[in-house]
C-alpha atoms as a PDB file:
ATOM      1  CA  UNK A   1      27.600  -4.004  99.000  1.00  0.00           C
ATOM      2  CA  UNK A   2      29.204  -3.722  95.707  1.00  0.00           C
ATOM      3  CA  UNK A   3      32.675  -4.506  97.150  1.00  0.00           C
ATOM      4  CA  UNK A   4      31.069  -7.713  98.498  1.00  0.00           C
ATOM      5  CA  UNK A   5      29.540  -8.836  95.137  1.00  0.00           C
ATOM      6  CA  UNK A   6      33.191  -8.083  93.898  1.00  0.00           C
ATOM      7  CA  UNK A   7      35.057 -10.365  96.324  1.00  0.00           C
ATOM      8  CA  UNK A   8      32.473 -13.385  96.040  1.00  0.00           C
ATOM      9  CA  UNK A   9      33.026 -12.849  91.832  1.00  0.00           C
ATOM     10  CA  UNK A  10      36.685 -12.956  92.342  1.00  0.00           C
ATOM     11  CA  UNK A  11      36.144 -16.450  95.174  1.00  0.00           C
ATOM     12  CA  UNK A  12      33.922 -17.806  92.530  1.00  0.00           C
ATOM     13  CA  UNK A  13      36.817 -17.391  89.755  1.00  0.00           C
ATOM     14  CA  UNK A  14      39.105 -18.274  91.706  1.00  0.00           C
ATOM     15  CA  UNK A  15      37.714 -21.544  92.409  1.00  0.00           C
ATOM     16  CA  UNK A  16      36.891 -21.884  89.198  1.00  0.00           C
ATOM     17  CA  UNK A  17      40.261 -21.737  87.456  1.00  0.00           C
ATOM     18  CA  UNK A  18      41.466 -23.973  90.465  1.00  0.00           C
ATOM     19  CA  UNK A  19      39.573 -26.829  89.581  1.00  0.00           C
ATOM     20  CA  UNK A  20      40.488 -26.216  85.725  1.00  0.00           C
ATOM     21  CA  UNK A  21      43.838 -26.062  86.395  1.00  0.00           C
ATOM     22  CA  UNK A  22      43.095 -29.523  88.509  1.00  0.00           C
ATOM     23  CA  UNK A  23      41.447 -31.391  85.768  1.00  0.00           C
ATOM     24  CA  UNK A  24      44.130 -30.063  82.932  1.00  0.00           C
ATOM     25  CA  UNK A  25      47.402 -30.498  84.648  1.00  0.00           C
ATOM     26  CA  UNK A  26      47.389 -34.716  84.366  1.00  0.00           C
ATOM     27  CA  UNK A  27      46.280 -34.266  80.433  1.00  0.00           C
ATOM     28  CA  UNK A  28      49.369 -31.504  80.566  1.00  0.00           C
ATOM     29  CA  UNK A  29      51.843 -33.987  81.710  1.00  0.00           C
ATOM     30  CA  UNK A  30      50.118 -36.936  79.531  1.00  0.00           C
ATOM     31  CA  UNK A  31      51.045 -34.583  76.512  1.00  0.00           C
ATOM     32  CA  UNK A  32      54.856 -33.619  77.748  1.00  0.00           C
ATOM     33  CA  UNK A  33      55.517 -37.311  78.531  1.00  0.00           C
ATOM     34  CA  UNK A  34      54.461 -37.782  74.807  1.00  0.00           C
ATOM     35  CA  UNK A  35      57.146 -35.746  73.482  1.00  0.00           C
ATOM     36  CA  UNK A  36      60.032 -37.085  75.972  1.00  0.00           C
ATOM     37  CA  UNK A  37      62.549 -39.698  75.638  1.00  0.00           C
ATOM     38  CA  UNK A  38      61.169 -43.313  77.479  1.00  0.00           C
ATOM     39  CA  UNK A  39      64.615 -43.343  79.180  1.00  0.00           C
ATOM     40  CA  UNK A  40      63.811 -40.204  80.620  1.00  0.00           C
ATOM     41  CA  UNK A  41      60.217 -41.190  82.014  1.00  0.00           C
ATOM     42  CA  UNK A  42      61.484 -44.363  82.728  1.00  0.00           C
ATOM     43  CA  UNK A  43      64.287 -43.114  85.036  1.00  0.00           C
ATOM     44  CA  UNK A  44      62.058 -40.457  86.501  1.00  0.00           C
ATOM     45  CA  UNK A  45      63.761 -37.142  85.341  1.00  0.00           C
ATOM     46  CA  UNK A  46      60.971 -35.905  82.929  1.00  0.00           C
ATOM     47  CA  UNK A  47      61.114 -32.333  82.788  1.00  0.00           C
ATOM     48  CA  UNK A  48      57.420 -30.589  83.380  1.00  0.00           C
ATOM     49  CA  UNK A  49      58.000 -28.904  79.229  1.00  0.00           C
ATOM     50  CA  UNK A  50      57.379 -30.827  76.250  1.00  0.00           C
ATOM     51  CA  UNK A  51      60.492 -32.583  74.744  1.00  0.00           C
ATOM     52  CA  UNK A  52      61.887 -32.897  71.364  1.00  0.00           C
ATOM     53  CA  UNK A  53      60.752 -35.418  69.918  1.00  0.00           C
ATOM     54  CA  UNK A  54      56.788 -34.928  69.574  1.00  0.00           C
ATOM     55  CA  UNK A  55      57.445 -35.273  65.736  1.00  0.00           C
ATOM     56  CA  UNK A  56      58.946 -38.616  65.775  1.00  0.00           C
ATOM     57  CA  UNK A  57      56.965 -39.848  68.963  1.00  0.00           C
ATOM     58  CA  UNK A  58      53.645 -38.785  67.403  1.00  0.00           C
ATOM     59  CA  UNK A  59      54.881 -40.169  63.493  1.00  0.00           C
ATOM     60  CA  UNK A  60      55.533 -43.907  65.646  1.00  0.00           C
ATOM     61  CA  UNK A  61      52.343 -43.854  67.482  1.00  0.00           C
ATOM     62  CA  UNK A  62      49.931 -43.259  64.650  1.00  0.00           C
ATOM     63  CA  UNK A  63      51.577 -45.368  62.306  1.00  0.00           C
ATOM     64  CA  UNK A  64      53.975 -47.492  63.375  1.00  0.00           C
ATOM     65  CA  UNK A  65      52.691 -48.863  66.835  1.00  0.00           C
ATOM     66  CA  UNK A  66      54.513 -50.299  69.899  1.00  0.00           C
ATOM     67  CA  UNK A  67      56.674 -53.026  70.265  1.00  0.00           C
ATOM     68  CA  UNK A  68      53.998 -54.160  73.712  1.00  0.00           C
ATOM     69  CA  UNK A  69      51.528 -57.088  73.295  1.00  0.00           C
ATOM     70  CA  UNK A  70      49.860 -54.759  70.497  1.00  0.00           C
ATOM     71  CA  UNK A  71      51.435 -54.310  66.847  1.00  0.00           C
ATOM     72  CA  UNK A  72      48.527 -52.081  65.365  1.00  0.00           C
ATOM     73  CA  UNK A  73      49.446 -48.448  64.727  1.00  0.00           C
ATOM     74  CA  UNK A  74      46.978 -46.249  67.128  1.00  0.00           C
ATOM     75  CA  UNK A  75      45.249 -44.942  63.445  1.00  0.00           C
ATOM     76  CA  UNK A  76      43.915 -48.277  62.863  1.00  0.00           C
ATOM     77  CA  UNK A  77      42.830 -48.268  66.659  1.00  0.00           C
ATOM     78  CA  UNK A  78      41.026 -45.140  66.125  1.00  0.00           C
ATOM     79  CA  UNK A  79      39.444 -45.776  63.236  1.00  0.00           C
ATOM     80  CA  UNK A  80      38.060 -48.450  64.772  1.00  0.00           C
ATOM     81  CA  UNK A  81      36.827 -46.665  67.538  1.00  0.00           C
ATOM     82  CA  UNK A  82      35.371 -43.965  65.435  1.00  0.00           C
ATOM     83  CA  UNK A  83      33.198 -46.645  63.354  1.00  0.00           C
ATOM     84  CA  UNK A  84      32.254 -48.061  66.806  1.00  0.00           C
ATOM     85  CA  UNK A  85      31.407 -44.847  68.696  1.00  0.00           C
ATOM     86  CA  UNK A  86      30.051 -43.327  65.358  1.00  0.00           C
ATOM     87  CA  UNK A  87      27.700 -46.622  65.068  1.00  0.00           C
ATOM     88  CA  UNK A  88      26.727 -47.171  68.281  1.00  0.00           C
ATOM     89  CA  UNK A  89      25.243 -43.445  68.782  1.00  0.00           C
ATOM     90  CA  UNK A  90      23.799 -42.797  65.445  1.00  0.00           C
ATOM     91  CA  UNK A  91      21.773 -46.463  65.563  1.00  0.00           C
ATOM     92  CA  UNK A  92      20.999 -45.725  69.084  1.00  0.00           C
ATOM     93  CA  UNK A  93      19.057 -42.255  67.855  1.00  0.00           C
ATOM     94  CA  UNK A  94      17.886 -43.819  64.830  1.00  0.00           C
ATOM     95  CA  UNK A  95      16.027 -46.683  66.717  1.00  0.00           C
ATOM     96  CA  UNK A  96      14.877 -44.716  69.613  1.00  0.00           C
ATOM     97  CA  UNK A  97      13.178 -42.252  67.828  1.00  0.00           C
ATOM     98  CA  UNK A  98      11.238 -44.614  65.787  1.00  0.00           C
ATOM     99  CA  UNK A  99      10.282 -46.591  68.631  1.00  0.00           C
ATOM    100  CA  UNK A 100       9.590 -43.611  70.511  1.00  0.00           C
ATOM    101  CA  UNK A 101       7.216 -42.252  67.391  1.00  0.00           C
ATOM    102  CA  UNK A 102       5.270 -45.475  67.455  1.00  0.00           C
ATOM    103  CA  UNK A 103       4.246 -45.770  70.657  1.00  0.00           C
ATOM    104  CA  UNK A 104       3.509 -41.949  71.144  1.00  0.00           C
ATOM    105  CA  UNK A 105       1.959 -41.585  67.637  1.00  0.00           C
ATOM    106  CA  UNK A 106       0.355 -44.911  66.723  1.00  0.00           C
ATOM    107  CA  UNK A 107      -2.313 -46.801  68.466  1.00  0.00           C
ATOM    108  CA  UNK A 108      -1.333 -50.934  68.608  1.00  0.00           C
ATOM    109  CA  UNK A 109      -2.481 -53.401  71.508  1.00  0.00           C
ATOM    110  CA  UNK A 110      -0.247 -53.576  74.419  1.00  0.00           C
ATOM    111  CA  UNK A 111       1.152 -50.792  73.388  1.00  0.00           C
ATOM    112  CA  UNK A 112       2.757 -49.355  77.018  1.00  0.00           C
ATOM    113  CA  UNK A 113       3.342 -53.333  77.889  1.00  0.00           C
ATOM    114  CA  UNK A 114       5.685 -52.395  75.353  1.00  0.00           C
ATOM    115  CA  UNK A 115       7.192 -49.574  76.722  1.00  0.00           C
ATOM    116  CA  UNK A 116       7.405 -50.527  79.867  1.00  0.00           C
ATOM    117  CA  UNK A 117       9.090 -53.617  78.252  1.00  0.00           C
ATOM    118  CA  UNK A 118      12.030 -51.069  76.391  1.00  0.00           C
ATOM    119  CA  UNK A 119      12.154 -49.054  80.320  1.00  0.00           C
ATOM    120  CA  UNK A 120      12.874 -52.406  82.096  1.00  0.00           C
ATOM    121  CA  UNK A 121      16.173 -52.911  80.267  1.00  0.00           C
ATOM    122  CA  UNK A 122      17.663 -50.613  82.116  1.00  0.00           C
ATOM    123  CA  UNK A 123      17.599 -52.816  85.075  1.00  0.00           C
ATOM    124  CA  UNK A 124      20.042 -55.028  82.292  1.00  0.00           C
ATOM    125  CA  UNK A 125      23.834 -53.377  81.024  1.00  0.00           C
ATOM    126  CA  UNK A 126      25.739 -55.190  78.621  1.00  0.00           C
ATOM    127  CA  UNK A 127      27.701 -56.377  82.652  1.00  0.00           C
ATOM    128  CA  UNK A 128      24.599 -58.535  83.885  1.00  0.00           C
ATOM    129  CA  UNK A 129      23.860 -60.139  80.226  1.00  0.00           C
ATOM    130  CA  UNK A 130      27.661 -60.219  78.781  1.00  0.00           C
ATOM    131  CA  UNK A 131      27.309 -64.178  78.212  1.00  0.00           C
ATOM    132  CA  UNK A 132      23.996 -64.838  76.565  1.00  0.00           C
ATOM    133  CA  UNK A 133      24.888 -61.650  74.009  1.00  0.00           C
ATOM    134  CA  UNK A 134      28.778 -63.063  73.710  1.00  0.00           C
ATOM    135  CA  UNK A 135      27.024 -66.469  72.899  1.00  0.00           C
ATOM    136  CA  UNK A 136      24.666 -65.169  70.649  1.00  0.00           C
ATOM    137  CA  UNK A 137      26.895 -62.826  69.083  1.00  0.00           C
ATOM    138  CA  UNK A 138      29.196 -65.642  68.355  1.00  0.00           C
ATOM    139  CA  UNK A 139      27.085 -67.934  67.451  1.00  0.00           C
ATOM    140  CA  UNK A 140      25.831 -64.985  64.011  1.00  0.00           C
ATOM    141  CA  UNK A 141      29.690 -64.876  63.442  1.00  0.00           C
ATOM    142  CA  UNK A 142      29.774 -61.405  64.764  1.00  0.00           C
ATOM    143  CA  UNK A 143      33.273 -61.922  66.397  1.00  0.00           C
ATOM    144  CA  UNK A 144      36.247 -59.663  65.053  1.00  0.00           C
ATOM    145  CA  UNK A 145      33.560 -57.558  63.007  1.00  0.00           C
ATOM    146  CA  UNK A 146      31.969 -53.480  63.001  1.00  0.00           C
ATOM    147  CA  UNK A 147      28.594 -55.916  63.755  1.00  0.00           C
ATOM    148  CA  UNK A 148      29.723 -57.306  66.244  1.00  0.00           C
ATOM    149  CA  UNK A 149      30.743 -54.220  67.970  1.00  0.00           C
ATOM    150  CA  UNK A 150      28.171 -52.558  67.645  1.00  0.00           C
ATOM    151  CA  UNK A 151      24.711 -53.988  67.048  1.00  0.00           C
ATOM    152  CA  UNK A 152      24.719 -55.411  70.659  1.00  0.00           C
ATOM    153  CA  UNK A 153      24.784 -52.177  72.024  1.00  0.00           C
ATOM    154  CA  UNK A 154      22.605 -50.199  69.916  1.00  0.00           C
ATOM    155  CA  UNK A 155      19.284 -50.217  71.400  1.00  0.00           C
ATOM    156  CA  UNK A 156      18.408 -47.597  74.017  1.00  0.00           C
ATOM    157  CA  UNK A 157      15.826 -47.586  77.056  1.00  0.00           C
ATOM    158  CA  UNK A 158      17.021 -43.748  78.016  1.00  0.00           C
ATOM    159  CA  UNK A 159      17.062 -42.699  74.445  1.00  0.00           C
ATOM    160  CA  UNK A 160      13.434 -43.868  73.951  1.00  0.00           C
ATOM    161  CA  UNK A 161      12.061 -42.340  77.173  1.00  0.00           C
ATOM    162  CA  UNK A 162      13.286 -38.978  76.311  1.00  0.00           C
ATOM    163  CA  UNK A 163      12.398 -39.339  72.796  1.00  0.00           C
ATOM    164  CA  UNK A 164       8.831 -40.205  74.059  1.00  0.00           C
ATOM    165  CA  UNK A 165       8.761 -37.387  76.892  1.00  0.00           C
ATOM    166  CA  UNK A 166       9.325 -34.507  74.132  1.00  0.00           C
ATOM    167  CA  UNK A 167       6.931 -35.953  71.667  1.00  0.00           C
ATOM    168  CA  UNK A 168       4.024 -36.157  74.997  1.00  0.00           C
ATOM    169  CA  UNK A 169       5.045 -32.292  74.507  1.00  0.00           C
ATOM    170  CA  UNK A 170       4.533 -31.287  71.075  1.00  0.00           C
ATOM    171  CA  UNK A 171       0.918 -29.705  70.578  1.00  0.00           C
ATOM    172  CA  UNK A 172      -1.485 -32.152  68.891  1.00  0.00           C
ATOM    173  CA  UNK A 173      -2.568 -29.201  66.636  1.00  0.00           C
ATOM    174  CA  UNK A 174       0.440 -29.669  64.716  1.00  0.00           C
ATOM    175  CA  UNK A 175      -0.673 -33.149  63.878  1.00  0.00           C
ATOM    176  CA  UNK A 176      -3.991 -31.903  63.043  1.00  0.00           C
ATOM    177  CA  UNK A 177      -2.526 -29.434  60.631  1.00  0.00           C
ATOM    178  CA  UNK A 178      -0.327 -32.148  58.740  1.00  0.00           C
ATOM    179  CA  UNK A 179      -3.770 -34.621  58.386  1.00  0.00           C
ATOM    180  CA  UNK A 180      -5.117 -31.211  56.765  1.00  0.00           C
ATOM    181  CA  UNK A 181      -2.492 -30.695  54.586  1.00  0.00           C
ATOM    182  CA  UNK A 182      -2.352 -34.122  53.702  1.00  0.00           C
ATOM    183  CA  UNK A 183       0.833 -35.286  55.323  1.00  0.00           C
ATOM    184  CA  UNK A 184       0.857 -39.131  56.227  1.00  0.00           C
ATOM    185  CA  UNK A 185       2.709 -40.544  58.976  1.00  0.00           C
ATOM    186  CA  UNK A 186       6.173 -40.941  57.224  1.00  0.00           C
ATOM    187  CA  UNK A 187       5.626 -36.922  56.158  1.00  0.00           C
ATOM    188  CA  UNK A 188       4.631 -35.569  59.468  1.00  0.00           C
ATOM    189  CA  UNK A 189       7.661 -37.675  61.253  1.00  0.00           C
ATOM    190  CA  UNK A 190      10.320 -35.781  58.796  1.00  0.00           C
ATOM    191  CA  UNK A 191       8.770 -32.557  58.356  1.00  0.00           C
ATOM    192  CA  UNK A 192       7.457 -31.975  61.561  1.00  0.00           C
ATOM    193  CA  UNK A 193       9.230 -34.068  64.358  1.00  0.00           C
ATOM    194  CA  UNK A 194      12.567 -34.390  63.163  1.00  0.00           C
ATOM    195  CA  UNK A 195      12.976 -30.710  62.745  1.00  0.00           C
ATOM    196  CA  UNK A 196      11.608 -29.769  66.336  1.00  0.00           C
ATOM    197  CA  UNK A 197      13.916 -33.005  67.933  1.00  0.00           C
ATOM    198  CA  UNK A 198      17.161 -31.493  66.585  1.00  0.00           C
ATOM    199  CA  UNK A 199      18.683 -30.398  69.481  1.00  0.00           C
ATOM    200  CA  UNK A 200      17.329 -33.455  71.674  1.00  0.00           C
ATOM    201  CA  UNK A 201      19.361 -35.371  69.209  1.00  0.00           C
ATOM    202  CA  UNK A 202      22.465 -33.399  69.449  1.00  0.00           C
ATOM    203  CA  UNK A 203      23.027 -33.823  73.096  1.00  0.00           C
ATOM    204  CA  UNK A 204      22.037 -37.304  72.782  1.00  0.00           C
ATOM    205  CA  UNK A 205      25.032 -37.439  70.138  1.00  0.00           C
ATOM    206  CA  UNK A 206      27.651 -36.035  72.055  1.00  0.00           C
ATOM    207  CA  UNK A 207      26.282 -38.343  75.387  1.00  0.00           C
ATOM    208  CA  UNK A 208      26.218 -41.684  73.413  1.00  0.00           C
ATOM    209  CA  UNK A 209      29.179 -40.922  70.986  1.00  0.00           C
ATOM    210  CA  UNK A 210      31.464 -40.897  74.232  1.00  0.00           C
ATOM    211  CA  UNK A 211      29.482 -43.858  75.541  1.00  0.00           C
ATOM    212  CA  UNK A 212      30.703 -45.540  72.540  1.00  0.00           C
ATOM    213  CA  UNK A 213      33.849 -44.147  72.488  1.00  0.00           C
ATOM    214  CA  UNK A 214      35.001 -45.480  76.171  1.00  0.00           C
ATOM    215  CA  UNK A 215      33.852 -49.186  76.114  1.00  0.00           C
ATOM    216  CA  UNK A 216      36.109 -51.728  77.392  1.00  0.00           C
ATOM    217  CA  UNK A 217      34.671 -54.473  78.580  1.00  0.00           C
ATOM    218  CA  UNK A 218      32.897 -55.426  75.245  1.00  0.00           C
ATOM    219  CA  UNK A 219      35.281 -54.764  72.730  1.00  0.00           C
ATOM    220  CA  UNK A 220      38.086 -56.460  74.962  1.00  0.00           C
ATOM    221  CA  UNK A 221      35.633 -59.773  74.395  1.00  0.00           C
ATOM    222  CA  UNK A 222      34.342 -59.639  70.712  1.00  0.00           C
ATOM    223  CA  UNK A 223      37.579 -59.111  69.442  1.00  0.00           C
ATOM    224  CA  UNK A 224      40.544 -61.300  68.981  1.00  0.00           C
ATOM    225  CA  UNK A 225      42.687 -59.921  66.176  1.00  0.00           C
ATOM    226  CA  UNK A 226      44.652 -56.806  66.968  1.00  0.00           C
ATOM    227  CA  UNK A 227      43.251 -55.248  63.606  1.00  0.00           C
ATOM    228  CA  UNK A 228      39.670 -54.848  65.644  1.00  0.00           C
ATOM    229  CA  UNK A 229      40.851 -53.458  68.764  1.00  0.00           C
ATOM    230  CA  UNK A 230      39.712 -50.252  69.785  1.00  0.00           C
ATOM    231  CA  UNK A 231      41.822 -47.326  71.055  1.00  0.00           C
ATOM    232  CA  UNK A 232      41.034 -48.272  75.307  1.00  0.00           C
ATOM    233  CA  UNK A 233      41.707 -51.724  74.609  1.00  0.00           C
ATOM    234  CA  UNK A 234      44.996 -50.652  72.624  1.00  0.00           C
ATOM    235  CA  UNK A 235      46.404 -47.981  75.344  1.00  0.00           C
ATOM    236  CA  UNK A 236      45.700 -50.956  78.081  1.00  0.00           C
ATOM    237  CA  UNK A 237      47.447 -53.763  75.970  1.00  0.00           C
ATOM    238  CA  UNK A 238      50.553 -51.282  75.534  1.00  0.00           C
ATOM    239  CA  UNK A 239      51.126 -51.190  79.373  1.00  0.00           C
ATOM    240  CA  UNK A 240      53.254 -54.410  80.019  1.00  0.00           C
ATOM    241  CA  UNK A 241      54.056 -56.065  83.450  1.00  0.00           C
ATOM    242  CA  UNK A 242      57.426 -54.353  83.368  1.00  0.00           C
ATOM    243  CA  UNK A 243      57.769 -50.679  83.661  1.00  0.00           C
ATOM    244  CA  UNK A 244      61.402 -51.244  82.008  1.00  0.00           C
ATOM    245  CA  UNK A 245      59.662 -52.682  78.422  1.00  0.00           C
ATOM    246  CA  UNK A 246      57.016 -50.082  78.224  1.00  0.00           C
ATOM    247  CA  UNK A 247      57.014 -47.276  75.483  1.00  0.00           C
ATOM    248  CA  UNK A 248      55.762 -44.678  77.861  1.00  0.00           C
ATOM    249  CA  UNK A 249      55.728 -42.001  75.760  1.00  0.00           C
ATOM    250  CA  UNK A 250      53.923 -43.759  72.942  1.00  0.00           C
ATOM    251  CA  UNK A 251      50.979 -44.401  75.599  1.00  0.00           C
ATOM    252  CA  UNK A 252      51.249 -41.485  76.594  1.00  0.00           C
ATOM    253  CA  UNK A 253      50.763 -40.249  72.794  1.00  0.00           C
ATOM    254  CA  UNK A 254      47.837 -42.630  72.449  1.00  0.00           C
ATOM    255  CA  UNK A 255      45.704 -41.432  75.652  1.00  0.00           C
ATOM    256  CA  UNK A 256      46.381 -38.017  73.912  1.00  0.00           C
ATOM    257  CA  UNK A 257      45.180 -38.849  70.700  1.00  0.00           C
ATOM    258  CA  UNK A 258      42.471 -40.734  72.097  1.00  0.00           C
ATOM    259  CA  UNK A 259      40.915 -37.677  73.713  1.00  0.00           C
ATOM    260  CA  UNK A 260      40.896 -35.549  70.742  1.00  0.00           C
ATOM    261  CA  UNK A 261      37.814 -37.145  69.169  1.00  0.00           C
ATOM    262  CA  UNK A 262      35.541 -36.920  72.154  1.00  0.00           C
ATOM    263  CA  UNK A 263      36.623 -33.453  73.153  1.00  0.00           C
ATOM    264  CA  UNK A 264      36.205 -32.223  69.151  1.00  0.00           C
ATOM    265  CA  UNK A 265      32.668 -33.671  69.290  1.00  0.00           C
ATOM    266  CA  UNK A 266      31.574 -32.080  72.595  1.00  0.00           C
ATOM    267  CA  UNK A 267      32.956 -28.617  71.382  1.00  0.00           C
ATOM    268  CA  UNK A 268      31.630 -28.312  67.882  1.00  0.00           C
ATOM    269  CA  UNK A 269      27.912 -29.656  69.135  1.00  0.00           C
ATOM    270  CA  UNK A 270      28.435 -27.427  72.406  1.00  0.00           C
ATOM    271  CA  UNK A 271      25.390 -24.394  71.733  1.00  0.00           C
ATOM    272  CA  UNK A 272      23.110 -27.643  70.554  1.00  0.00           C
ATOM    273  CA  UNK A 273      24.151 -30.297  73.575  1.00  0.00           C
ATOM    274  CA  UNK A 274      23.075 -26.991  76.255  1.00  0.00           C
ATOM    275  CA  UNK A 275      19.823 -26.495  74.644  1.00  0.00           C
ATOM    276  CA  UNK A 276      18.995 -29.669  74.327  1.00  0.00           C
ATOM    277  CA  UNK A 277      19.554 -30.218  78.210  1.00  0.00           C
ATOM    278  CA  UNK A 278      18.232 -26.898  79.168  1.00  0.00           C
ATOM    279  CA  UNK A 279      15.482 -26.420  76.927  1.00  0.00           C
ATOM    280  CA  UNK A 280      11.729 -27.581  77.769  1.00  0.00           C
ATOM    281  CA  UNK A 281       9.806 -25.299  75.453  1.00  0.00           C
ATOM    282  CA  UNK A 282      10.212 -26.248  71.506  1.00  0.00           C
END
């Protein structure tokens, strides 16, 4: 019996580092073709261990850019990105929690109209209503601006329904306790419900901060000047028609770099995005 349990452990590793090794060998050879010569890539002899030139490829990418239909430097692209992803999931949390506390916490007609209201969007991506919020968006002068990246996408129907499931959870004699200490609404919110939704927040960080992070279709509309551009749209407008005039391994430098932020965020909020999945007793 114990022999058994040994050989499915060692299957179940197995398989395991198989589909690691899977998933990691196309960022591998993303990261060796960024530190190759584009002749080399170009011509198809790219040797499977990095190159020599990860310095200079690496020093062009971040600040000098590509000679494609792009002349930003990928650290102007990122930034960008970071304000947008950045934006996008700490106004998401920020609004869904408020609208969340209201409609849990505060007693308003048609106040589940409302909600229902806030669920129903989800029946409507930024896809199905791209025109009306281009045209309004344009119309505010939003184009080629952090606004205008941003705001459009900053409310949240999920966001709100979880926000609103936990609170449905939280024992009403902890509100009772705050009215007898003498804690108002604004008090009990911070002291009381902001503490216990901590780790709802956090994996609603790392979810929406990557939702952010890998728009396309948006961006690729609101802006026009290459200044605005975000990271995706960057590494898509470096590709050109001909293989022959493309800088592979400055793309190839860019998809790395443009990793790094998302992966960073999911490993330093890691213990807090499991619990806040996992956990169902606060």
């Amino acid at each position: 019996m114990v022999e058994r349990q040994g050989i499915r452990r060692y299957v179940a590793h197995f398989i395991l580092w198989a589909g690691i090794a899977i998933v990691a060998f196309p960022v591998y050879l993303a990261f060796v073709a960024s530190t190759q010569e584009a002749s080399l890539i170009a011509n198809g002899q790219m040797s499977l261990l990095p190159g020599g030139h990860f310095i200079e490829n690496y020093t062009k990418t971040i600040f000098t850019g590509t000679s494609g239909s792009t002349r930003e430097p990928v650290g102007v692209m990122l930034f960008n990105s970071l304000m947008m992803a950045l934006s996008i999931a700490l106004g998401k949390i920020a609004i869904s929690i408020l609208s969340a506390y209201a409609i849990v916490y505060f007693r308003f007609p048609f106040r589940m109209w409302i909600f229902w209201l806030i669920f129903m969007t989800l029946m409507l991506p930024v896809e199905v209503r791209i025109y009306p919020t281009y045209k309004i968006a344009a119309d505010l002068h939003l184009l080629d601006s952090y606004a205008g990246l941003t705001l459009p996408l900053i409310a949240s129907a999920t966001a709100t329904l979880l926000f609103r499931q936990f609170f449905m959870t939280v024992p009403d004699e902890l509100l009772e306790a705050s009215r007898i200490d003498g804690a108002g609404p604004f008090r009990f919110f911070k002291d009381t419900l902001l503490p216990l939704s901590r780790t709802n927040m956090a994996a609603l960080f790392v979810i929406l901060f990557i939702y952010g992070w890998n728009q396309y279709l948006w961006p690729l509309l609101i802006t026009t000047r290459d200044d605005m551009q975000t990271i995706v749209i960057g590494i898509r407008k470096m590709i050109t028609t001909s293989d022959a005039l493309t800088e592979w391994p400055v793309v190839m430098a860019t998809a790395v770099l443009a990793m790094l932020p998302p992966v960073a965020v999911v490993i330093l909020m890691q213990r807090l995005f499991v619990r806040g999945l996992v956990e169902t007793e606060k």
